[in-house]
PDB file of N, CA and C in Angstrom:
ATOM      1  N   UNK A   1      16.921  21.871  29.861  1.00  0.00           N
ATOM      2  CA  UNK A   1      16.028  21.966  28.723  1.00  0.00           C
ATOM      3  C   UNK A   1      16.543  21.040  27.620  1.00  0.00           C
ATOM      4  N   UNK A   2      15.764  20.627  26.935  1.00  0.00           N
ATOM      5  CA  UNK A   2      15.835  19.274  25.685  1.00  0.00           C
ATOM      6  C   UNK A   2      16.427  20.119  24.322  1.00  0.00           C
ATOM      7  N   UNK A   3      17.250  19.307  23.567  1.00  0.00           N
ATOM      8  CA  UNK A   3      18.115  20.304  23.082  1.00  0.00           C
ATOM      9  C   UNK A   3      17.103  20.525  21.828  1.00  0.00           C
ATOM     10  N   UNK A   4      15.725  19.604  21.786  1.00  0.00           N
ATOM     11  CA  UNK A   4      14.884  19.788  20.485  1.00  0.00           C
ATOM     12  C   UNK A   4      14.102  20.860  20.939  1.00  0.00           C
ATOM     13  N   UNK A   5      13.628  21.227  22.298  1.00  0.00           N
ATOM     14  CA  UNK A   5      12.682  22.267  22.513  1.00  0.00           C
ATOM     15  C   UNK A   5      13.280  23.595  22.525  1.00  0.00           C
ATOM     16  N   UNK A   6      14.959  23.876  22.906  1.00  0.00           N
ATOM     17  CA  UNK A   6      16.380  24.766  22.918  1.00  0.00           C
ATOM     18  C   UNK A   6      15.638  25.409  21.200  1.00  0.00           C
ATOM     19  N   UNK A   7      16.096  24.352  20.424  1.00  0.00           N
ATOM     20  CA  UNK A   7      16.316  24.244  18.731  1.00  0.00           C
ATOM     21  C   UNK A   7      14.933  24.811  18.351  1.00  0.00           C
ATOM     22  N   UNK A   8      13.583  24.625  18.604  1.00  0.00           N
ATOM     23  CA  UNK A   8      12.264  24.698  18.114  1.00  0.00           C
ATOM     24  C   UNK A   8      12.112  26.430  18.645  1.00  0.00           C
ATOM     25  N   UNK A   9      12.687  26.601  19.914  1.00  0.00           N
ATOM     26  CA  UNK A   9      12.444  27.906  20.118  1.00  0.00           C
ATOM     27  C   UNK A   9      13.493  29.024  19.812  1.00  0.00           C
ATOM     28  N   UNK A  10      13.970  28.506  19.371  1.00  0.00           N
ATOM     29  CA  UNK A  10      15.551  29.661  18.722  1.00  0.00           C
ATOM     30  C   UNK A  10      14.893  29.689  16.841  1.00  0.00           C
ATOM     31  N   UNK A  11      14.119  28.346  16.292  1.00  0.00           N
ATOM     32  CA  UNK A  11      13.574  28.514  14.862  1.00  0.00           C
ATOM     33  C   UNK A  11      12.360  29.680  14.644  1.00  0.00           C
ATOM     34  N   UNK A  12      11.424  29.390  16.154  1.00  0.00           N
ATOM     35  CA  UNK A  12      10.133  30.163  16.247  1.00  0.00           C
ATOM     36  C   UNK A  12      10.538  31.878  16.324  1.00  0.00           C
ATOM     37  N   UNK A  13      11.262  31.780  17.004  1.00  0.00           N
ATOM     38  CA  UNK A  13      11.875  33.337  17.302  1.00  0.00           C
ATOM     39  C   UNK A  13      12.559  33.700  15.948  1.00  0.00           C
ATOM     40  N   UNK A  14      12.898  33.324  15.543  1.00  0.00           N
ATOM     41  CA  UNK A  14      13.639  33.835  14.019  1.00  0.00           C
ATOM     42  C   UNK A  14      12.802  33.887  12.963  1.00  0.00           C
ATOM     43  N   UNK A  15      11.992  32.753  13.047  1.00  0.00           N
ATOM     44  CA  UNK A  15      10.804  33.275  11.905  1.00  0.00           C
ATOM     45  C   UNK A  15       9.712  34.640  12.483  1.00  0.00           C
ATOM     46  N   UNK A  16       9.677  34.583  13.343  1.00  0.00           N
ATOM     47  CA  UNK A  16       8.762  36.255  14.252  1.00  0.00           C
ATOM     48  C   UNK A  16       9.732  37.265  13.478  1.00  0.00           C
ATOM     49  N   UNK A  17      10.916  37.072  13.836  1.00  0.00           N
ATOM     50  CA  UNK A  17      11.603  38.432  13.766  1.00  0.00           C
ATOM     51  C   UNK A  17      11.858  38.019  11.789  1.00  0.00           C
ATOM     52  N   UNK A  18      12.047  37.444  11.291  1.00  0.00           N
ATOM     53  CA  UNK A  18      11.917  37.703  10.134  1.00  0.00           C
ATOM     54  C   UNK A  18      10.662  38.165   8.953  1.00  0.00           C
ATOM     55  N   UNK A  19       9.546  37.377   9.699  1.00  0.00           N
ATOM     56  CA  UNK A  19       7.933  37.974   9.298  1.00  0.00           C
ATOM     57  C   UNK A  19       7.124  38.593   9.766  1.00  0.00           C
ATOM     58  N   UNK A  20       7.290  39.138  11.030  1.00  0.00           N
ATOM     59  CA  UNK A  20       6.434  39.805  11.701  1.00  0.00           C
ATOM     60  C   UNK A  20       4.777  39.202  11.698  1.00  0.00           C
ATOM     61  N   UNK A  21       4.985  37.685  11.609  1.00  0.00           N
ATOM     62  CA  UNK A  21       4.049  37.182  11.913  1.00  0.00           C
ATOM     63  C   UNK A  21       3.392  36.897  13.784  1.00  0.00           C
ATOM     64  N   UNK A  22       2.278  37.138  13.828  1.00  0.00           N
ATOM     65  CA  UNK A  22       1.874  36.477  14.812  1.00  0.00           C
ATOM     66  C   UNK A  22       1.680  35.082  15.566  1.00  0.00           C
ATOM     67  N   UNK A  23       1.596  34.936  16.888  1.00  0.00           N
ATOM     68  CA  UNK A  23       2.163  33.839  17.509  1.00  0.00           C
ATOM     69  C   UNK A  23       1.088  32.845  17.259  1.00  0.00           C
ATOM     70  N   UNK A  24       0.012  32.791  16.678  1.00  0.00           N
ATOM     71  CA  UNK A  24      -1.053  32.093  15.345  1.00  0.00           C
ATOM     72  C   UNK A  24      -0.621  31.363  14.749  1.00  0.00           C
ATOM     73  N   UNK A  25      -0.088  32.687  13.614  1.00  0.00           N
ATOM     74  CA  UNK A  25       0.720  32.323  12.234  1.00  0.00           C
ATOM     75  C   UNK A  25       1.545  31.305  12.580  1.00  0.00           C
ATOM     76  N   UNK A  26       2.525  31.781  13.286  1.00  0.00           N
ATOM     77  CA  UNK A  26       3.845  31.087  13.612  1.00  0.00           C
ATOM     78  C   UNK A  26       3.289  29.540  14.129  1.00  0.00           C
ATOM     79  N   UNK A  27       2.389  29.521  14.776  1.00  0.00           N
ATOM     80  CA  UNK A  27       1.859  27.926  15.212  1.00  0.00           C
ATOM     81  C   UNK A  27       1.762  27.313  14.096  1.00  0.00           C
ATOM     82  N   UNK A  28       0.689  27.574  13.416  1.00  0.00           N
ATOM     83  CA  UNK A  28       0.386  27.241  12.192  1.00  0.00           C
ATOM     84  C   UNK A  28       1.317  27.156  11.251  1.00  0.00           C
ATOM     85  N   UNK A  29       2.312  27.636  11.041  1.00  0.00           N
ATOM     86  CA  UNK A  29       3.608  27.044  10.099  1.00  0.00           C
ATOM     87  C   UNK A  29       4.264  25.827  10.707  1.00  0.00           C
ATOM     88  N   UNK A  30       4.518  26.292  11.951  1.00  0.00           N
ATOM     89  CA  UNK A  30       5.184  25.055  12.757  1.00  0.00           C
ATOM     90  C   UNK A  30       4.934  23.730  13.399  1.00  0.00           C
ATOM     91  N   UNK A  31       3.421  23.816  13.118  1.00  0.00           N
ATOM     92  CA  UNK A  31       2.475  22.430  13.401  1.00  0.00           C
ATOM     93  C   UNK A  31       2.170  22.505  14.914  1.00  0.00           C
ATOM     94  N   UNK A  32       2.365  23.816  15.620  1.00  0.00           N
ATOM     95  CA  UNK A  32       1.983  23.480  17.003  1.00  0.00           C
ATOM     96  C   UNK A  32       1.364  24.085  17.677  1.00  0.00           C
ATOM     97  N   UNK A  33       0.992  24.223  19.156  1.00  0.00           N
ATOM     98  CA  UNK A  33      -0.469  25.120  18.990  1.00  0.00           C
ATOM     99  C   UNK A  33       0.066  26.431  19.809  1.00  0.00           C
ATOM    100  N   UNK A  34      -0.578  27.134  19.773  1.00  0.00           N
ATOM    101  CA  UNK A  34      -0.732  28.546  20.430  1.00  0.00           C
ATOM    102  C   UNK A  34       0.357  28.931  21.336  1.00  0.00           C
ATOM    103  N   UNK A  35      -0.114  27.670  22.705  1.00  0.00           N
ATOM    104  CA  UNK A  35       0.376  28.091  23.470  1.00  0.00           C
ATOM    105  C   UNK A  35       1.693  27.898  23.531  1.00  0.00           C
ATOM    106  N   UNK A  36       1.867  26.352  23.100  1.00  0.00           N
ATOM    107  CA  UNK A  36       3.298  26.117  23.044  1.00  0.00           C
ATOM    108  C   UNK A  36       4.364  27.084  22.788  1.00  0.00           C
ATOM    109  N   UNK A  37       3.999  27.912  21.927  1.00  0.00           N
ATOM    110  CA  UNK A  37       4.625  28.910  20.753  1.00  0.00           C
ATOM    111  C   UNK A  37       4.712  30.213  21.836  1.00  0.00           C
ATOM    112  N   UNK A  38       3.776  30.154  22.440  1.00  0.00           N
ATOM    113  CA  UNK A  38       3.631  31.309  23.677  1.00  0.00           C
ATOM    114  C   UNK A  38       4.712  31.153  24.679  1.00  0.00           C
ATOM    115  N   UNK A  39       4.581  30.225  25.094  1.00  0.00           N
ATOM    116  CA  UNK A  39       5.518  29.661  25.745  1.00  0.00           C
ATOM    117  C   UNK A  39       6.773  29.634  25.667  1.00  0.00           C
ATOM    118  N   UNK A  40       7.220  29.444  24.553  1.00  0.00           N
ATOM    119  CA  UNK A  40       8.847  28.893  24.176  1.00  0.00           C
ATOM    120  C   UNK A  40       9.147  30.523  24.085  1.00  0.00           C
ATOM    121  N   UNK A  41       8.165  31.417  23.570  1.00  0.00           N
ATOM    122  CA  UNK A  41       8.466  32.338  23.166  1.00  0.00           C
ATOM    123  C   UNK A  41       8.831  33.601  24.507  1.00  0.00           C
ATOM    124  N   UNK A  42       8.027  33.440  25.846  1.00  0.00           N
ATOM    125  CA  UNK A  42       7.835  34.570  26.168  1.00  0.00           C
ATOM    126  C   UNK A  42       8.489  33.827  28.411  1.00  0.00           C
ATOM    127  N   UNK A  43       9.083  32.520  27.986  1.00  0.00           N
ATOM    128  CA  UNK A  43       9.507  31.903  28.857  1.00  0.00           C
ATOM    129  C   UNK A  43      10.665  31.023  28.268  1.00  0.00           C
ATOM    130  N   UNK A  44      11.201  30.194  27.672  1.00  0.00           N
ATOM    131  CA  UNK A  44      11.872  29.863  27.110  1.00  0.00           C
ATOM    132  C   UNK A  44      13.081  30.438  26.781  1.00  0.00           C
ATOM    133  N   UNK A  45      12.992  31.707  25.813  1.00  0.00           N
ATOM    134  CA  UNK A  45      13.370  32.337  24.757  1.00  0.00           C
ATOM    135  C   UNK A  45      14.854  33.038  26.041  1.00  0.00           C
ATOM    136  N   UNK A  46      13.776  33.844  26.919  1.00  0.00           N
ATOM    137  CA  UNK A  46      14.357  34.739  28.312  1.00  0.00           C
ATOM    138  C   UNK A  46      15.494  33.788  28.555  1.00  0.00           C
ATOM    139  N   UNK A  47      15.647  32.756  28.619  1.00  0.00           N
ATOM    140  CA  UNK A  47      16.603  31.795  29.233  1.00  0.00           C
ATOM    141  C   UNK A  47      17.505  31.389  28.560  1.00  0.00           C
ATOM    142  N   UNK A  48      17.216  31.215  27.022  1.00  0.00           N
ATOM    143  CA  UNK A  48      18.002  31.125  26.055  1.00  0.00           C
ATOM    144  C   UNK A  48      19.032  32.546  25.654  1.00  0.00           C
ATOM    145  N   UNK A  49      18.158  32.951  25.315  1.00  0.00           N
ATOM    146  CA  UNK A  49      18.921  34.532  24.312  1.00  0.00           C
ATOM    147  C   UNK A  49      17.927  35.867  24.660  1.00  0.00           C
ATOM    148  N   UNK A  50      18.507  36.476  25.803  1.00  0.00           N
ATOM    149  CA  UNK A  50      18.402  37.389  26.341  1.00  0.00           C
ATOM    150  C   UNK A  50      17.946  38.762  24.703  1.00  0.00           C
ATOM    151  N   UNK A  51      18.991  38.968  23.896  1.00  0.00           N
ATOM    152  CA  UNK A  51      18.960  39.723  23.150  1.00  0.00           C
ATOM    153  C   UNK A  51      17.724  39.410  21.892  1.00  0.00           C
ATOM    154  N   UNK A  52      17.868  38.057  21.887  1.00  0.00           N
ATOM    155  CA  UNK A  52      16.595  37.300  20.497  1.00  0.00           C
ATOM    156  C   UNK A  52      15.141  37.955  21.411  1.00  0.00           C
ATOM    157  N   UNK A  53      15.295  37.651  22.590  1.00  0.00           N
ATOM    158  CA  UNK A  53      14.098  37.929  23.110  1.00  0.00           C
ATOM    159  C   UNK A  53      13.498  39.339  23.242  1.00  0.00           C
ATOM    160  N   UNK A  54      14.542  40.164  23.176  1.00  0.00           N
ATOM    161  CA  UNK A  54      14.143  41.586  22.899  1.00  0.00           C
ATOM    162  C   UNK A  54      13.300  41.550  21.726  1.00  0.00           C
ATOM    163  N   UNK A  55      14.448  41.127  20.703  1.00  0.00           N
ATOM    164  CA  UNK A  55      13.692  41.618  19.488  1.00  0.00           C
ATOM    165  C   UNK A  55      12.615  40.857  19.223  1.00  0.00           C
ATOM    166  N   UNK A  56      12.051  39.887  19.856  1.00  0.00           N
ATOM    167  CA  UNK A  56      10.915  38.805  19.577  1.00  0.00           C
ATOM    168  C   UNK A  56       9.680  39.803  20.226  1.00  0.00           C
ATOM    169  N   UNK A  57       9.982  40.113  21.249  1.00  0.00           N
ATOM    170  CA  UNK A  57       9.099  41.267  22.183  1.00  0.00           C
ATOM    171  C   UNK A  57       8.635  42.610  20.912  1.00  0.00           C
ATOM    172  N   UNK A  58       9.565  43.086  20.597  1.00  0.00           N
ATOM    173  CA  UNK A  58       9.281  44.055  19.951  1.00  0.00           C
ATOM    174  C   UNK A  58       8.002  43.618  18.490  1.00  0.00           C
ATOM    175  N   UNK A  59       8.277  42.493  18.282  1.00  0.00           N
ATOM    176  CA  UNK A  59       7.252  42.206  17.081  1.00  0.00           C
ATOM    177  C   UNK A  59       5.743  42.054  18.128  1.00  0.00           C
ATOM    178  N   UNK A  60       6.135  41.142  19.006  1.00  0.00           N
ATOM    179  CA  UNK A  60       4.938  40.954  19.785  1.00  0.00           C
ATOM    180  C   UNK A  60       3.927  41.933  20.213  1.00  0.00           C
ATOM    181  N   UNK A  61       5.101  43.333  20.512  1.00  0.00           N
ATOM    182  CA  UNK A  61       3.909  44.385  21.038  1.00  0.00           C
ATOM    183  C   UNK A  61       3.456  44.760  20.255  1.00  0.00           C
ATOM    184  N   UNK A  62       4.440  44.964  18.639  1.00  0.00           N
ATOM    185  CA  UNK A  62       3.777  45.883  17.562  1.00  0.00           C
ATOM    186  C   UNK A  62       2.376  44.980  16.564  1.00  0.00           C
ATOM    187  N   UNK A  63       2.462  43.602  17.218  1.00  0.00           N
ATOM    188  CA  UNK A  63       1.485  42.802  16.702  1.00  0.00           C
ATOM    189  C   UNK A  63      -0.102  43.129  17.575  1.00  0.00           C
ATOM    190  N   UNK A  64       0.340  42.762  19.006  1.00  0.00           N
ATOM    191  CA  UNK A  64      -0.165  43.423  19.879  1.00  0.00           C
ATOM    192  C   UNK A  64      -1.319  44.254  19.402  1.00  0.00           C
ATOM    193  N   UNK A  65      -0.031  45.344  19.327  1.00  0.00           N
ATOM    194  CA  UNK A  65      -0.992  46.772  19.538  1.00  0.00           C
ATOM    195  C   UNK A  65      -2.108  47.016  17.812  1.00  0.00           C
ATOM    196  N   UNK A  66      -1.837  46.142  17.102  1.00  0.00           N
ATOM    197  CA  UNK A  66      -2.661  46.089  15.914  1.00  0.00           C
ATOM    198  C   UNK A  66      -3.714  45.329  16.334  1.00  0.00           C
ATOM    199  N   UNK A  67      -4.132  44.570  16.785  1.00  0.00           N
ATOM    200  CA  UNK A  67      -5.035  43.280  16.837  1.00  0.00           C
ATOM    201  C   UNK A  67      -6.079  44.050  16.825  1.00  0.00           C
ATOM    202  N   UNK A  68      -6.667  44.918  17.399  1.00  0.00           N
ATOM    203  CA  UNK A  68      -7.851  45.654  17.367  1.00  0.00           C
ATOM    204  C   UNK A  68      -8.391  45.607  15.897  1.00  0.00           C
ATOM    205  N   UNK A  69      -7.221  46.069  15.273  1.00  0.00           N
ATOM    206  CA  UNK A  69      -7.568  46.671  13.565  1.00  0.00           C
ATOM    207  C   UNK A  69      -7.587  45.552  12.683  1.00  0.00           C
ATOM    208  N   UNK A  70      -6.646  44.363  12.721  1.00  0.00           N
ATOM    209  CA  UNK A  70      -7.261  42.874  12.438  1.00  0.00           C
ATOM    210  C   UNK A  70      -8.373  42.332  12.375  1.00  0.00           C
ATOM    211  N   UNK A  71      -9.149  42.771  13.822  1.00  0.00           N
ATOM    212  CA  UNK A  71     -10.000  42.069  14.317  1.00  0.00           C
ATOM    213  C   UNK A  71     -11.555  42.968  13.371  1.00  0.00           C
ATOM    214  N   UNK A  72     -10.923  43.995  13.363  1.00  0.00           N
ATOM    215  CA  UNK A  72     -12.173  44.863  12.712  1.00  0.00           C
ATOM    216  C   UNK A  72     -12.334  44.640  11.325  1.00  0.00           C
ATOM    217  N   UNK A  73     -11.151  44.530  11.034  1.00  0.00           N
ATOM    218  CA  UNK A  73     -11.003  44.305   9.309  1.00  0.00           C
ATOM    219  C   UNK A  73     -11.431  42.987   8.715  1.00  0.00           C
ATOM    220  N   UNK A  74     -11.756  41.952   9.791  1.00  0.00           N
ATOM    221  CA  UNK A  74     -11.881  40.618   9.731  1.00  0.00           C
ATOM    222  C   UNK A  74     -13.499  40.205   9.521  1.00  0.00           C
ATOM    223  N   UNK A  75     -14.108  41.157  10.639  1.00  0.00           N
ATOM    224  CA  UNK A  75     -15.401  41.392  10.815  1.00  0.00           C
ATOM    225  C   UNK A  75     -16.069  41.864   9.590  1.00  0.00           C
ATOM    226  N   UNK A  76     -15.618  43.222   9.052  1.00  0.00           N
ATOM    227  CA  UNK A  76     -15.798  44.071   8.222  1.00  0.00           C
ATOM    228  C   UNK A  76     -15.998  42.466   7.126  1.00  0.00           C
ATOM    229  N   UNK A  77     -14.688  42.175   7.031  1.00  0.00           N
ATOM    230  CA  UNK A  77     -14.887  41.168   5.687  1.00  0.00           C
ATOM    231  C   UNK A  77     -15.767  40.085   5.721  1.00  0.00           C
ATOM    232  N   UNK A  78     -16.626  39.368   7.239  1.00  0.00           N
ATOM    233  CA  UNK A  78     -17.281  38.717   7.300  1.00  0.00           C
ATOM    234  C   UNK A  78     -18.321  39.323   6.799  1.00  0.00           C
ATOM    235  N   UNK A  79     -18.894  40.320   6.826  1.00  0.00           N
ATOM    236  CA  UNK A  79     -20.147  40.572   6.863  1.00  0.00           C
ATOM    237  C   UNK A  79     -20.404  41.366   5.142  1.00  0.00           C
ATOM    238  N   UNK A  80     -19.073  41.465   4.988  1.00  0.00           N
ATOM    239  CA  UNK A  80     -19.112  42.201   3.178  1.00  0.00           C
ATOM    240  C   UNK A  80     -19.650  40.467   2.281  1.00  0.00           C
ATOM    241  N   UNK A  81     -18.847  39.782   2.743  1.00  0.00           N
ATOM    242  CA  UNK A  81     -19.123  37.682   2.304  1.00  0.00           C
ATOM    243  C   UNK A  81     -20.089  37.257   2.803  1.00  0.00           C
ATOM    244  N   UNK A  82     -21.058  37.624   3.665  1.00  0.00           N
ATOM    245  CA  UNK A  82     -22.278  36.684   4.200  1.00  0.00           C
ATOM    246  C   UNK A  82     -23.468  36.754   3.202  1.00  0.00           C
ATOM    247  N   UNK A  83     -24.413  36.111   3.286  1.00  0.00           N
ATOM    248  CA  UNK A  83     -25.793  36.221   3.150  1.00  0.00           C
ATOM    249  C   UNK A  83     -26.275  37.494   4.088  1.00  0.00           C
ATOM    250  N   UNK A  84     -25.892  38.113   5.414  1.00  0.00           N
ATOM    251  CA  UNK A  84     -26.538  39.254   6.249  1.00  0.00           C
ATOM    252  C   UNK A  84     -26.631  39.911   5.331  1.00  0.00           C
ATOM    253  N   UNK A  85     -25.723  41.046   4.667  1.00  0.00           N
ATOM    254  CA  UNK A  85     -25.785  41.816   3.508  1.00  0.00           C
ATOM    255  C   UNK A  85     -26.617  41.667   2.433  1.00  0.00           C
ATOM    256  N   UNK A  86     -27.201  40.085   2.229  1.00  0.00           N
ATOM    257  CA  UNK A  86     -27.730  40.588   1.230  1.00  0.00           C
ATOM    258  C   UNK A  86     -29.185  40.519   1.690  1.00  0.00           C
ATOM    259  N   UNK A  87     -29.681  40.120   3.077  1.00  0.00           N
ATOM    260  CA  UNK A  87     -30.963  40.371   3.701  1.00  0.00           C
ATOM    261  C   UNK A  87     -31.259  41.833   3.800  1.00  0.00           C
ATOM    262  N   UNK A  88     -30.436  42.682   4.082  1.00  0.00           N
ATOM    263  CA  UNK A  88     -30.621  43.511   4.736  1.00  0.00           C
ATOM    264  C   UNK A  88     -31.332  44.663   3.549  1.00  0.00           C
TER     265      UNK A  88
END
């Protein structure tokens, strides 16, 4: 492994476990896309630091297991900001 992709995925994992941001977010700070970030994170990481990867997991599921309520709250706010609301 390239010691810049080693370095990019030991930074990505530390900002997760410091913000409990999602693997989105985390693209989006880091200029790169989704998957990459998926990747380094949930293949990479395992190979690197056994223990980082625990705790990277643990944000992941608890991000995870919210997305439902994101996703509703997101909606909710589309439709409070549209023109629909005010047809209706």
């Amino acid at each position: 492994m390239k010691a810049y992709i080693k370095e990019r995925t030991i930074q990505t994992a530390n900002y997760i476990i410091e913000t409990n941001n999602t693997i989105r977010q985390t693209a989006e700070v880091f200029n790169l896309s989704k998957s990459t970030v998926h990747n380094d994170l949930s293949k990479r990481l395992q190979k690197i630091d056994t223990k980082l990867m625990g705790q990277v997991q643990k944000v992941l599921d608890k991000n995870f297991s919210e997305k439902h309520i994101r996703g509703g709250l997101s909606t909710k706010r589309k439709y409070e900001n549209s023109s629909v609301k005010e047809k209706c």
